[in-house]
PDB file of N, CA and C in Angstrom:
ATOM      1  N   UNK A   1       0.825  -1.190   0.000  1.00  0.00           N
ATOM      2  CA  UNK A   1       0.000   0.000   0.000  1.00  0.00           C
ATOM      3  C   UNK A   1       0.868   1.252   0.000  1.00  0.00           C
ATOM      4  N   UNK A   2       1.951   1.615   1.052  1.00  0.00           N
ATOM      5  CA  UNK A   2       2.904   1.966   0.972  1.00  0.00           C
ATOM      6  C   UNK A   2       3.631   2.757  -0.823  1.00  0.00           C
ATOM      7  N   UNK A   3       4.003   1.484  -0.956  1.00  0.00           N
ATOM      8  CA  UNK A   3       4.370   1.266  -2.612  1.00  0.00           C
ATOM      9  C   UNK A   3       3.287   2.184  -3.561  1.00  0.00           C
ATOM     10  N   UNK A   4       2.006   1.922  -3.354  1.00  0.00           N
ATOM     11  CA  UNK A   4       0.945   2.657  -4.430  1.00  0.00           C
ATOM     12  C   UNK A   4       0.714   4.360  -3.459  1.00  0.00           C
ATOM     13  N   UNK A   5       1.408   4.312  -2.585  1.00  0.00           N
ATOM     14  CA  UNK A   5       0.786   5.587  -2.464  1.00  0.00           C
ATOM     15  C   UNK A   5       2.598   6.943  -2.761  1.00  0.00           C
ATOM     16  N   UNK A   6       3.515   6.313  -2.637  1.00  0.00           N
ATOM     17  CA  UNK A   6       4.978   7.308  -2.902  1.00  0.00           C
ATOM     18  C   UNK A   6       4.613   6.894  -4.913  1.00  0.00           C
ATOM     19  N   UNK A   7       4.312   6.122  -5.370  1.00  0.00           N
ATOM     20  CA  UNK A   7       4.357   5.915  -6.682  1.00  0.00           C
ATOM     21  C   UNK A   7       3.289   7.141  -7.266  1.00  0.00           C
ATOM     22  N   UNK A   8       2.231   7.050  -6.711  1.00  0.00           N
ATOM     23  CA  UNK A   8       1.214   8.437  -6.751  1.00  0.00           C
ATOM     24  C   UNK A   8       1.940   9.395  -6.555  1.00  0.00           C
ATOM     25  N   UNK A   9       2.504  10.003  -5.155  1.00  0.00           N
ATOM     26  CA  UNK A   9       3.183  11.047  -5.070  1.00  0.00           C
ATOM     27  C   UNK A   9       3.911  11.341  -6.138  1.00  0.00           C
ATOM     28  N   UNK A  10       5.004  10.466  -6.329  1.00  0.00           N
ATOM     29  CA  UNK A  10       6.103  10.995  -7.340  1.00  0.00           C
ATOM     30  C   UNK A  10       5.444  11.035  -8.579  1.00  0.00           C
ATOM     31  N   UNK A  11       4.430  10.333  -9.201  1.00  0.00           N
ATOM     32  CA  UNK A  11       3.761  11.149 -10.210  1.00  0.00           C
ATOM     33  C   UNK A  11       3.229  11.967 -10.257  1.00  0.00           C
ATOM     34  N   UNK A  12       2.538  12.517  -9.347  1.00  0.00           N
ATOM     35  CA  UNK A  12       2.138  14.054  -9.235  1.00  0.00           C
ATOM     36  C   UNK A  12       3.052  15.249  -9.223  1.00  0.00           C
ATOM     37  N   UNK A  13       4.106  14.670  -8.511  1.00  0.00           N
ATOM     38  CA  UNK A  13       5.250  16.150  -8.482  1.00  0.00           C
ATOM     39  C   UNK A  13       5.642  15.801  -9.879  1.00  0.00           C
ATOM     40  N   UNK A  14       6.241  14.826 -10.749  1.00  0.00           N
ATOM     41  CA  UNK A  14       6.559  14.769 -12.175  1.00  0.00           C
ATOM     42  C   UNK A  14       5.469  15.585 -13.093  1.00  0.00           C
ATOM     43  N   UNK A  15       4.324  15.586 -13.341  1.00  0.00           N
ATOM     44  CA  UNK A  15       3.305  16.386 -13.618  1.00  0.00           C
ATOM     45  C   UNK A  15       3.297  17.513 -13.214  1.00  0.00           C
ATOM     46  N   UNK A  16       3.537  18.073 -11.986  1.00  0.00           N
ATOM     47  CA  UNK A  16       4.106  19.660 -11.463  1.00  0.00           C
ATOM     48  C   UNK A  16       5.175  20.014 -11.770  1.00  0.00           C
ATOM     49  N   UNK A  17       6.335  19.752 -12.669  1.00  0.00           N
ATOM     50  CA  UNK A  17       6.929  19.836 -12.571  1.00  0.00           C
ATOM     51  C   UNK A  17       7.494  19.514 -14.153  1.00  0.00           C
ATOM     52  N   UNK A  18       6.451  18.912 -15.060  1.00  0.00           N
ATOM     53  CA  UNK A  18       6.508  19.066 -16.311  1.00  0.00           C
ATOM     54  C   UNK A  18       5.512  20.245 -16.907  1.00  0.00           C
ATOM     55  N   UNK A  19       4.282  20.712 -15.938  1.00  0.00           N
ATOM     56  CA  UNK A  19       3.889  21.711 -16.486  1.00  0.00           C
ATOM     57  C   UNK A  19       4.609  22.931 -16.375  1.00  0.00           C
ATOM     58  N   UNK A  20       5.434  22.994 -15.002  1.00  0.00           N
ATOM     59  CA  UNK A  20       6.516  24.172 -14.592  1.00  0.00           C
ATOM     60  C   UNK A  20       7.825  24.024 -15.855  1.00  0.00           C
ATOM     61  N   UNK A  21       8.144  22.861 -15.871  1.00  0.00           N
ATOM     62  CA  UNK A  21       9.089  23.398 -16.622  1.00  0.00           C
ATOM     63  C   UNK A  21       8.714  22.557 -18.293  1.00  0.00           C
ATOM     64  N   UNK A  22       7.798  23.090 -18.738  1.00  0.00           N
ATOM     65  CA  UNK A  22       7.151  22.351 -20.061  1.00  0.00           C
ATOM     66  C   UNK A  22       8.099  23.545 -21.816  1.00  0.00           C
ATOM     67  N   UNK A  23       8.494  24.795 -21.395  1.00  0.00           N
ATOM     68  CA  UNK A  23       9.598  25.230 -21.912  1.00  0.00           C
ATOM     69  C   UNK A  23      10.775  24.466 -22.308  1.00  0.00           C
ATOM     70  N   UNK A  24      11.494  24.089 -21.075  1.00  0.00           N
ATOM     71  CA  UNK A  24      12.428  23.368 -21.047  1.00  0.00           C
ATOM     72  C   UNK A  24      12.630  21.619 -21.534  1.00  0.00           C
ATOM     73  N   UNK A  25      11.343  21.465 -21.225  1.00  0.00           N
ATOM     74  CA  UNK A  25      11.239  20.135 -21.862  1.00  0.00           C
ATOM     75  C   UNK A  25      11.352  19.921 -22.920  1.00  0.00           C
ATOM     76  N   UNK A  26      10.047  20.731 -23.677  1.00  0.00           N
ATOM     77  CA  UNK A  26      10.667  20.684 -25.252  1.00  0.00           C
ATOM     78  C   UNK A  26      11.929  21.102 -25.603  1.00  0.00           C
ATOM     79  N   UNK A  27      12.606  21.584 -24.827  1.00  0.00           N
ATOM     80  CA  UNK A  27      13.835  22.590 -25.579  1.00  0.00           C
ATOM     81  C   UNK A  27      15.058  21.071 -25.669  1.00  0.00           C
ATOM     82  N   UNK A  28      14.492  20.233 -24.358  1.00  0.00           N
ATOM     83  CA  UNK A  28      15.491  18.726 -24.334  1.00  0.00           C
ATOM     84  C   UNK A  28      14.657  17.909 -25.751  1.00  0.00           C
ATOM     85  N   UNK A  29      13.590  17.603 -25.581  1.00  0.00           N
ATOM     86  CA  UNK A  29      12.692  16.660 -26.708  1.00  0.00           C
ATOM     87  C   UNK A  29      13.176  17.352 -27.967  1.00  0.00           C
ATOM     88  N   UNK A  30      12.776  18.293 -28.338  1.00  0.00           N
ATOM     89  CA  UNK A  30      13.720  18.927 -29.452  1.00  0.00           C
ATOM     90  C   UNK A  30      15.573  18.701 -30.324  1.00  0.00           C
ATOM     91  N   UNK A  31      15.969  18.510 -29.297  1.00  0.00           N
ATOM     92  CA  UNK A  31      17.649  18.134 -29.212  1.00  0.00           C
ATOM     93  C   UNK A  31      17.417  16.407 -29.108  1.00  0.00           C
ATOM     94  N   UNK A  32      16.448  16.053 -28.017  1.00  0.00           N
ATOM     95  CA  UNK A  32      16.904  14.425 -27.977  1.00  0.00           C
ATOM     96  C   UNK A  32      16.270  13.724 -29.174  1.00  0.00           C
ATOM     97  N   UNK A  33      15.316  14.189 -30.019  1.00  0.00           N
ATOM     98  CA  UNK A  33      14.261  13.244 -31.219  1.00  0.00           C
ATOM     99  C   UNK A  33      15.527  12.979 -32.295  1.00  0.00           C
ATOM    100  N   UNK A  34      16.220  14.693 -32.796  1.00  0.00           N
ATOM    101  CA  UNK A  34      16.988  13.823 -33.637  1.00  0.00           C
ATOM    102  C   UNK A  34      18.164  13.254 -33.525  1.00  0.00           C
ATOM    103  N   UNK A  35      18.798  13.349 -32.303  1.00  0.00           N
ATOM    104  CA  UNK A  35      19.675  12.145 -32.028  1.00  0.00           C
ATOM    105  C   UNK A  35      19.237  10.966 -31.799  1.00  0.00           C
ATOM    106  N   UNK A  36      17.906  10.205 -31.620  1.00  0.00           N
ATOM    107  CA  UNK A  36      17.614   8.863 -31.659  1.00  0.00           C
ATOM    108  C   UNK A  36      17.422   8.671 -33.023  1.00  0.00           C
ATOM    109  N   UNK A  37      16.854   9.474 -34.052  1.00  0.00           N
ATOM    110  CA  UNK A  37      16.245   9.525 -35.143  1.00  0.00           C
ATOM    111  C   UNK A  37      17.701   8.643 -36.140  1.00  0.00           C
ATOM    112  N   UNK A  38      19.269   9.710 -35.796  1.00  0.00           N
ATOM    113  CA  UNK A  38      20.097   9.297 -35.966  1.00  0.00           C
ATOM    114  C   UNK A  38      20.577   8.407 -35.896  1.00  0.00           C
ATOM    115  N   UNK A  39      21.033   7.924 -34.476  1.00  0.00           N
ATOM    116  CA  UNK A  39      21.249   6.805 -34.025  1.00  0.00           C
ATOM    117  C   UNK A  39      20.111   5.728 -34.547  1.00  0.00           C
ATOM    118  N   UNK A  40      19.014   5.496 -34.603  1.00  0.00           N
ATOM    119  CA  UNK A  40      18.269   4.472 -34.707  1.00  0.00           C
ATOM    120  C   UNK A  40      18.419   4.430 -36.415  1.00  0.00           C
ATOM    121  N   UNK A  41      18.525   5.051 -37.365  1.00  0.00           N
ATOM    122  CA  UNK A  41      18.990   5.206 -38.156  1.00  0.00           C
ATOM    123  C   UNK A  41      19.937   4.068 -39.099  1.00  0.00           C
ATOM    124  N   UNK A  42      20.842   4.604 -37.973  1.00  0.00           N
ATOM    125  CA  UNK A  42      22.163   4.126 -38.415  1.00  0.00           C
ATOM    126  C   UNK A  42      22.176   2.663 -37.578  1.00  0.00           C
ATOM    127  N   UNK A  43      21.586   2.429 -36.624  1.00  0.00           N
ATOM    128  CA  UNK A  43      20.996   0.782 -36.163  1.00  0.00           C
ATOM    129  C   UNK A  43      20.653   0.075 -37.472  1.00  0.00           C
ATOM    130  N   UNK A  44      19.720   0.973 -37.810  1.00  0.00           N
ATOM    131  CA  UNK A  44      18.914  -0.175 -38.742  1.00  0.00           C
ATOM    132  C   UNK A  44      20.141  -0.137 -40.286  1.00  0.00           C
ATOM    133  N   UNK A  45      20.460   1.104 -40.848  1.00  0.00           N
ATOM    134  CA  UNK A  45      21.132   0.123 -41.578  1.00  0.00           C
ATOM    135  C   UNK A  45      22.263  -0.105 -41.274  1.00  0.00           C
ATOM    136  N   UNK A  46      22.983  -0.974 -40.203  1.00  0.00           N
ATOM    137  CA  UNK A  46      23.541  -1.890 -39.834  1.00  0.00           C
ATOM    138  C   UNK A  46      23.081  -3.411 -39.944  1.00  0.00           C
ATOM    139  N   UNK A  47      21.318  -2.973 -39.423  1.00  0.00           N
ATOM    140  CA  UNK A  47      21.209  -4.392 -39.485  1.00  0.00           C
ATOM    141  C   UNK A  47      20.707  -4.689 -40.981  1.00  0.00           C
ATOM    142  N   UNK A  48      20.322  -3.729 -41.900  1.00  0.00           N
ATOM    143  CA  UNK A  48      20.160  -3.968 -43.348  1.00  0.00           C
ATOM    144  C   UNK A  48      21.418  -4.623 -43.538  1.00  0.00           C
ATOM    145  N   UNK A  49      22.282  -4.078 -43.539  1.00  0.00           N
ATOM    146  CA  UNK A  49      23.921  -4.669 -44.060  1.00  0.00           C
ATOM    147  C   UNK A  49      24.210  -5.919 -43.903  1.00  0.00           C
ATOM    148  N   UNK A  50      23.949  -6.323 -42.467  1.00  0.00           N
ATOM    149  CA  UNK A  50      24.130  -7.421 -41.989  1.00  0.00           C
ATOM    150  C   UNK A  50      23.574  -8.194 -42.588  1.00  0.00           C
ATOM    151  N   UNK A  51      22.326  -8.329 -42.836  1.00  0.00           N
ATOM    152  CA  UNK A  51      20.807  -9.295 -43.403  1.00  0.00           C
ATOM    153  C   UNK A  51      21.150  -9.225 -44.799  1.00  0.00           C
ATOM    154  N   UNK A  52      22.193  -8.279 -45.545  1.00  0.00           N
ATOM    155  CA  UNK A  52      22.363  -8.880 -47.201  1.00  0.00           C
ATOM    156  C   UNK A  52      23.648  -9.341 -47.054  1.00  0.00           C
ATOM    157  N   UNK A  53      24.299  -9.149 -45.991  1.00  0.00           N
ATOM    158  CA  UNK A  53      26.024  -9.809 -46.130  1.00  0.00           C
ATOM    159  C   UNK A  53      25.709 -11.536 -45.558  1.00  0.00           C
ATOM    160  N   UNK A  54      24.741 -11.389 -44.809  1.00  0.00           N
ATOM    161  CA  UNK A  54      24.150 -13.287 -44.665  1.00  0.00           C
ATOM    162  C   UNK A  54      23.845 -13.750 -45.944  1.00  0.00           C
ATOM    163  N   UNK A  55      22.466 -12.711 -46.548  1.00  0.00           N
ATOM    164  CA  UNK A  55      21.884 -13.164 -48.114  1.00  0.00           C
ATOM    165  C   UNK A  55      23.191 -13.595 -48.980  1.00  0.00           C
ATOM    166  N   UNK A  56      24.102 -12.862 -48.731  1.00  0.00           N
ATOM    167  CA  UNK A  56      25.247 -13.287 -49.895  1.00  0.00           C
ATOM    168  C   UNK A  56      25.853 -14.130 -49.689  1.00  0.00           C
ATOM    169  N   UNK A  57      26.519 -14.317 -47.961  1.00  0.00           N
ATOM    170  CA  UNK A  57      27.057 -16.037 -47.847  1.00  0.00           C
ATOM    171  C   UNK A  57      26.230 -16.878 -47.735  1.00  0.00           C
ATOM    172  N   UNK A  58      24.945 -17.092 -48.055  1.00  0.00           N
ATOM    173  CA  UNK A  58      24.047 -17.905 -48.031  1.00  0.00           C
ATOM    174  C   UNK A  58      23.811 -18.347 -49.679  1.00  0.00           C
ATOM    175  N   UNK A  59      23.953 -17.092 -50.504  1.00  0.00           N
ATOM    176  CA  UNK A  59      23.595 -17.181 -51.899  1.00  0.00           C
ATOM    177  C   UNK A  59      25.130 -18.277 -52.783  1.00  0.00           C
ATOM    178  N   UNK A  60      26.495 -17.511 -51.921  1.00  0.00           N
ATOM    179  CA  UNK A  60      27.703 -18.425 -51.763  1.00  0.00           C
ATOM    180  C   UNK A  60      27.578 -19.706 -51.483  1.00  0.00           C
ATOM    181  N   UNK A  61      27.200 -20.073 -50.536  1.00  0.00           N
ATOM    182  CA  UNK A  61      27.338 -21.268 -50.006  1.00  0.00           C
ATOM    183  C   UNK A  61      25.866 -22.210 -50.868  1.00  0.00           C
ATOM    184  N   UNK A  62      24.761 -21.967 -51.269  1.00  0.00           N
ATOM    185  CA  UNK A  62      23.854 -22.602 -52.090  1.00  0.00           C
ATOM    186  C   UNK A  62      24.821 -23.128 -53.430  1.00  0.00           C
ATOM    187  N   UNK A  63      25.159 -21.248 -53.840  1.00  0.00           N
ATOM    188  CA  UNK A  63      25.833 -22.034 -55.354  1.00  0.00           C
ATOM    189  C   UNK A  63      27.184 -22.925 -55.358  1.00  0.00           C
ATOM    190  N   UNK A  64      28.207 -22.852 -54.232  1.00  0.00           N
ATOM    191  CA  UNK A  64      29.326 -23.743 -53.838  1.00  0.00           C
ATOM    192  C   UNK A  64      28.351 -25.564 -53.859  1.00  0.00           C
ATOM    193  N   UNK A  65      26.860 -25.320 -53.203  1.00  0.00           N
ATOM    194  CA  UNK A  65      26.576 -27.017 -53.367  1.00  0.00           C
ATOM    195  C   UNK A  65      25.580 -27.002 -54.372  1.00  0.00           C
ATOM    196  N   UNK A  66      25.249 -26.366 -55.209  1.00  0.00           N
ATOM    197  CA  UNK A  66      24.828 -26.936 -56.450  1.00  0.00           C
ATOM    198  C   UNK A  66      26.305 -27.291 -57.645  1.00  0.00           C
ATOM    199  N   UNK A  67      26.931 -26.041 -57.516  1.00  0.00           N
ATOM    200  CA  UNK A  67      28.429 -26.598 -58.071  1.00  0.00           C
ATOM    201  C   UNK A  67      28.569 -28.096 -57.695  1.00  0.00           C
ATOM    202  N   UNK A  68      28.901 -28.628 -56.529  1.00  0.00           N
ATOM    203  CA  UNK A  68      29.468 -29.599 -56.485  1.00  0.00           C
ATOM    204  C   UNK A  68      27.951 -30.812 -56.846  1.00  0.00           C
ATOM    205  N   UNK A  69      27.560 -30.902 -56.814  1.00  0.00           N
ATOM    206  CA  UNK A  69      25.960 -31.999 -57.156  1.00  0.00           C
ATOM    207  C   UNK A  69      26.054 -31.538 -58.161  1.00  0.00           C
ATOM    208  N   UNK A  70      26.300 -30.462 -59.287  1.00  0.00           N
ATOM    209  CA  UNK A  70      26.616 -30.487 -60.469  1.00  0.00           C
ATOM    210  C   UNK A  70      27.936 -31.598 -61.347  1.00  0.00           C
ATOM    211  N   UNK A  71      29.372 -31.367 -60.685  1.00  0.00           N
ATOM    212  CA  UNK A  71      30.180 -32.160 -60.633  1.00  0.00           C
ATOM    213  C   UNK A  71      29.595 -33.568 -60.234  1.00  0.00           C
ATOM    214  N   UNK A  72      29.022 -33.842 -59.362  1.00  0.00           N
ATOM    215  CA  UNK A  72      28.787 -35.520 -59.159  1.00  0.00           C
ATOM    216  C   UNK A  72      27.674 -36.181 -60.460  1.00  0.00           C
ATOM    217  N   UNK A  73      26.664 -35.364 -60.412  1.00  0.00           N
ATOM    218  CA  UNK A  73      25.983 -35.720 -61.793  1.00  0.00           C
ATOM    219  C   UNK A  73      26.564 -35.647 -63.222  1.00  0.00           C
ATOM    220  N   UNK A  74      27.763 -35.055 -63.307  1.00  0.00           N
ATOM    221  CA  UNK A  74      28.531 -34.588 -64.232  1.00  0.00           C
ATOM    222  C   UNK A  74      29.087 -36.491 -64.596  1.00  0.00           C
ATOM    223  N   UNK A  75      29.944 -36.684 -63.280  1.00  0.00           N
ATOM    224  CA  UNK A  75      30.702 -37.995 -62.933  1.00  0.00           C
ATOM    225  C   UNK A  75      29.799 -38.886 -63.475  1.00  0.00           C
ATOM    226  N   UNK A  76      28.830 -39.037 -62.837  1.00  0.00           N
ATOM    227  CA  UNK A  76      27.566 -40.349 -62.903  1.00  0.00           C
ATOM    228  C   UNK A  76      27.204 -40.670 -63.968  1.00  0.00           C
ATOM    229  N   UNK A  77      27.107 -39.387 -65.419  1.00  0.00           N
ATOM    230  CA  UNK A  77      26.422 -39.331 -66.597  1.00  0.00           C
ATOM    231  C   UNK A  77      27.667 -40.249 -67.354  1.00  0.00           C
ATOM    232  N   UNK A  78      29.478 -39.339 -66.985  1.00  0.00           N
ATOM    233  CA  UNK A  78      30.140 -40.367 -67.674  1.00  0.00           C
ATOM    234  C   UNK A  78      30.550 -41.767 -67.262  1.00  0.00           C
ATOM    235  N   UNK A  79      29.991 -42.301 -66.205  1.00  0.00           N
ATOM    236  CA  UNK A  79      30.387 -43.352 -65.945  1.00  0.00           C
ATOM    237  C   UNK A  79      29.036 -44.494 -66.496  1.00  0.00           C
ATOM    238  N   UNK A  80      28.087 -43.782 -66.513  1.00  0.00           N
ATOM    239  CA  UNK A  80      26.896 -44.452 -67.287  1.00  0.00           C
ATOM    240  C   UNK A  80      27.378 -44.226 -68.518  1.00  0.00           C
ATOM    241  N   UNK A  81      27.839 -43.301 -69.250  1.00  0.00           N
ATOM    242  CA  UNK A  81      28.198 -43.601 -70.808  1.00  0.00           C
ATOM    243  C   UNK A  81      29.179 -44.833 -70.970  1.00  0.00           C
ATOM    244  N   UNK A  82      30.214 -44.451 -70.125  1.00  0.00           N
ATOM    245  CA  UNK A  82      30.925 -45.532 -70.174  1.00  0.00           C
ATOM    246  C   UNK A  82      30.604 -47.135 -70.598  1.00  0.00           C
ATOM    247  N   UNK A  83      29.533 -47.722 -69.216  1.00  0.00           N
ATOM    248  CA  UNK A  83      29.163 -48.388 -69.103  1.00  0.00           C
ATOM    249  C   UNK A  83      28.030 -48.976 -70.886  1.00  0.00           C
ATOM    250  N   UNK A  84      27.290 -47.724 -70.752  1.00  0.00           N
ATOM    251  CA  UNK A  84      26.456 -47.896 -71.851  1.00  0.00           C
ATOM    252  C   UNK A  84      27.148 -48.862 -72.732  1.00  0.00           C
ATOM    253  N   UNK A  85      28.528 -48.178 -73.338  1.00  0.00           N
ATOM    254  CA  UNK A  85      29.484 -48.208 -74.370  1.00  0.00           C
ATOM    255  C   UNK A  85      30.155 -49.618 -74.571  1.00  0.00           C
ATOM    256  N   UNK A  86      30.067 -50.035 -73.228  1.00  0.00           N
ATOM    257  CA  UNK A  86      31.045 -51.298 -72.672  1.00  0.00           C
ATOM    258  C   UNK A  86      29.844 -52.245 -73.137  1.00  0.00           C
ATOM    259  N   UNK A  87      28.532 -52.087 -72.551  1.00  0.00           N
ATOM    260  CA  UNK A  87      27.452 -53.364 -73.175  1.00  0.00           C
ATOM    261  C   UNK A  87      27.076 -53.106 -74.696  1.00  0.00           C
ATOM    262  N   UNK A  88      27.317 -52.151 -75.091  1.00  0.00           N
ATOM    263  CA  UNK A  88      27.053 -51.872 -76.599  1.00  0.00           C
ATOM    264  C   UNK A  88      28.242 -52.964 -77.423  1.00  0.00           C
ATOM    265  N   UNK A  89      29.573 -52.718 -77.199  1.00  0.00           N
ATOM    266  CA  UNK A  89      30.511 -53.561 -77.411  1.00  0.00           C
ATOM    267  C   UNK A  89      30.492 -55.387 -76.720  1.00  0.00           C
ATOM    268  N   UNK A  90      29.794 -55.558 -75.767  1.00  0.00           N
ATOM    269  CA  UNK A  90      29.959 -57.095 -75.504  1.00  0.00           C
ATOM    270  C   UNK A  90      28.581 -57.414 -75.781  1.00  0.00           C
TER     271      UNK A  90
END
């Protein structure tokens, strides 16, 4: 009870004390919007950067294993010709 009644208080003096100094507030909100604006900004494209530098070792690493399952089907086709070639002859 305690707890709900200093939590009241101190919101009331915060409210006295944003209408007293409601000048000054904006004059901080003013200065602080576009430094988050900035900063959050420059967060995000970080994490843009990040999310196409994955897309690209991801796009790497797909075409590194179709390359190689390319090479093995490559193998398989001549070893079936081979073969073909060998019962064509006996």
């Amino acid at each position: 009870m305690a707890i709900l009644i200093i939590g009241a208080a101190i919101s009331i003096i915060g409210l006295i004390l944003l209408i007293l100094w409601w000048k000054e507030f904006l004059m901080i909100l003013s200065g602080t919007i576009p430094c988050l604006l900035l900063l959050g900004g420059a967060f995000i494209i970080y994490l843009g950067f990040d999310k196409l530098k994955e897309a690209w070792s991801k796009e790497t690493l797909f075409s590194d294993a179709v390359s190689e399952e390319v090479d093995k089907y490559k193998y398989e086709i001549d070893e079936l010709k081979k073969e073909i070639e060998s019962l064509k002859k006996g």
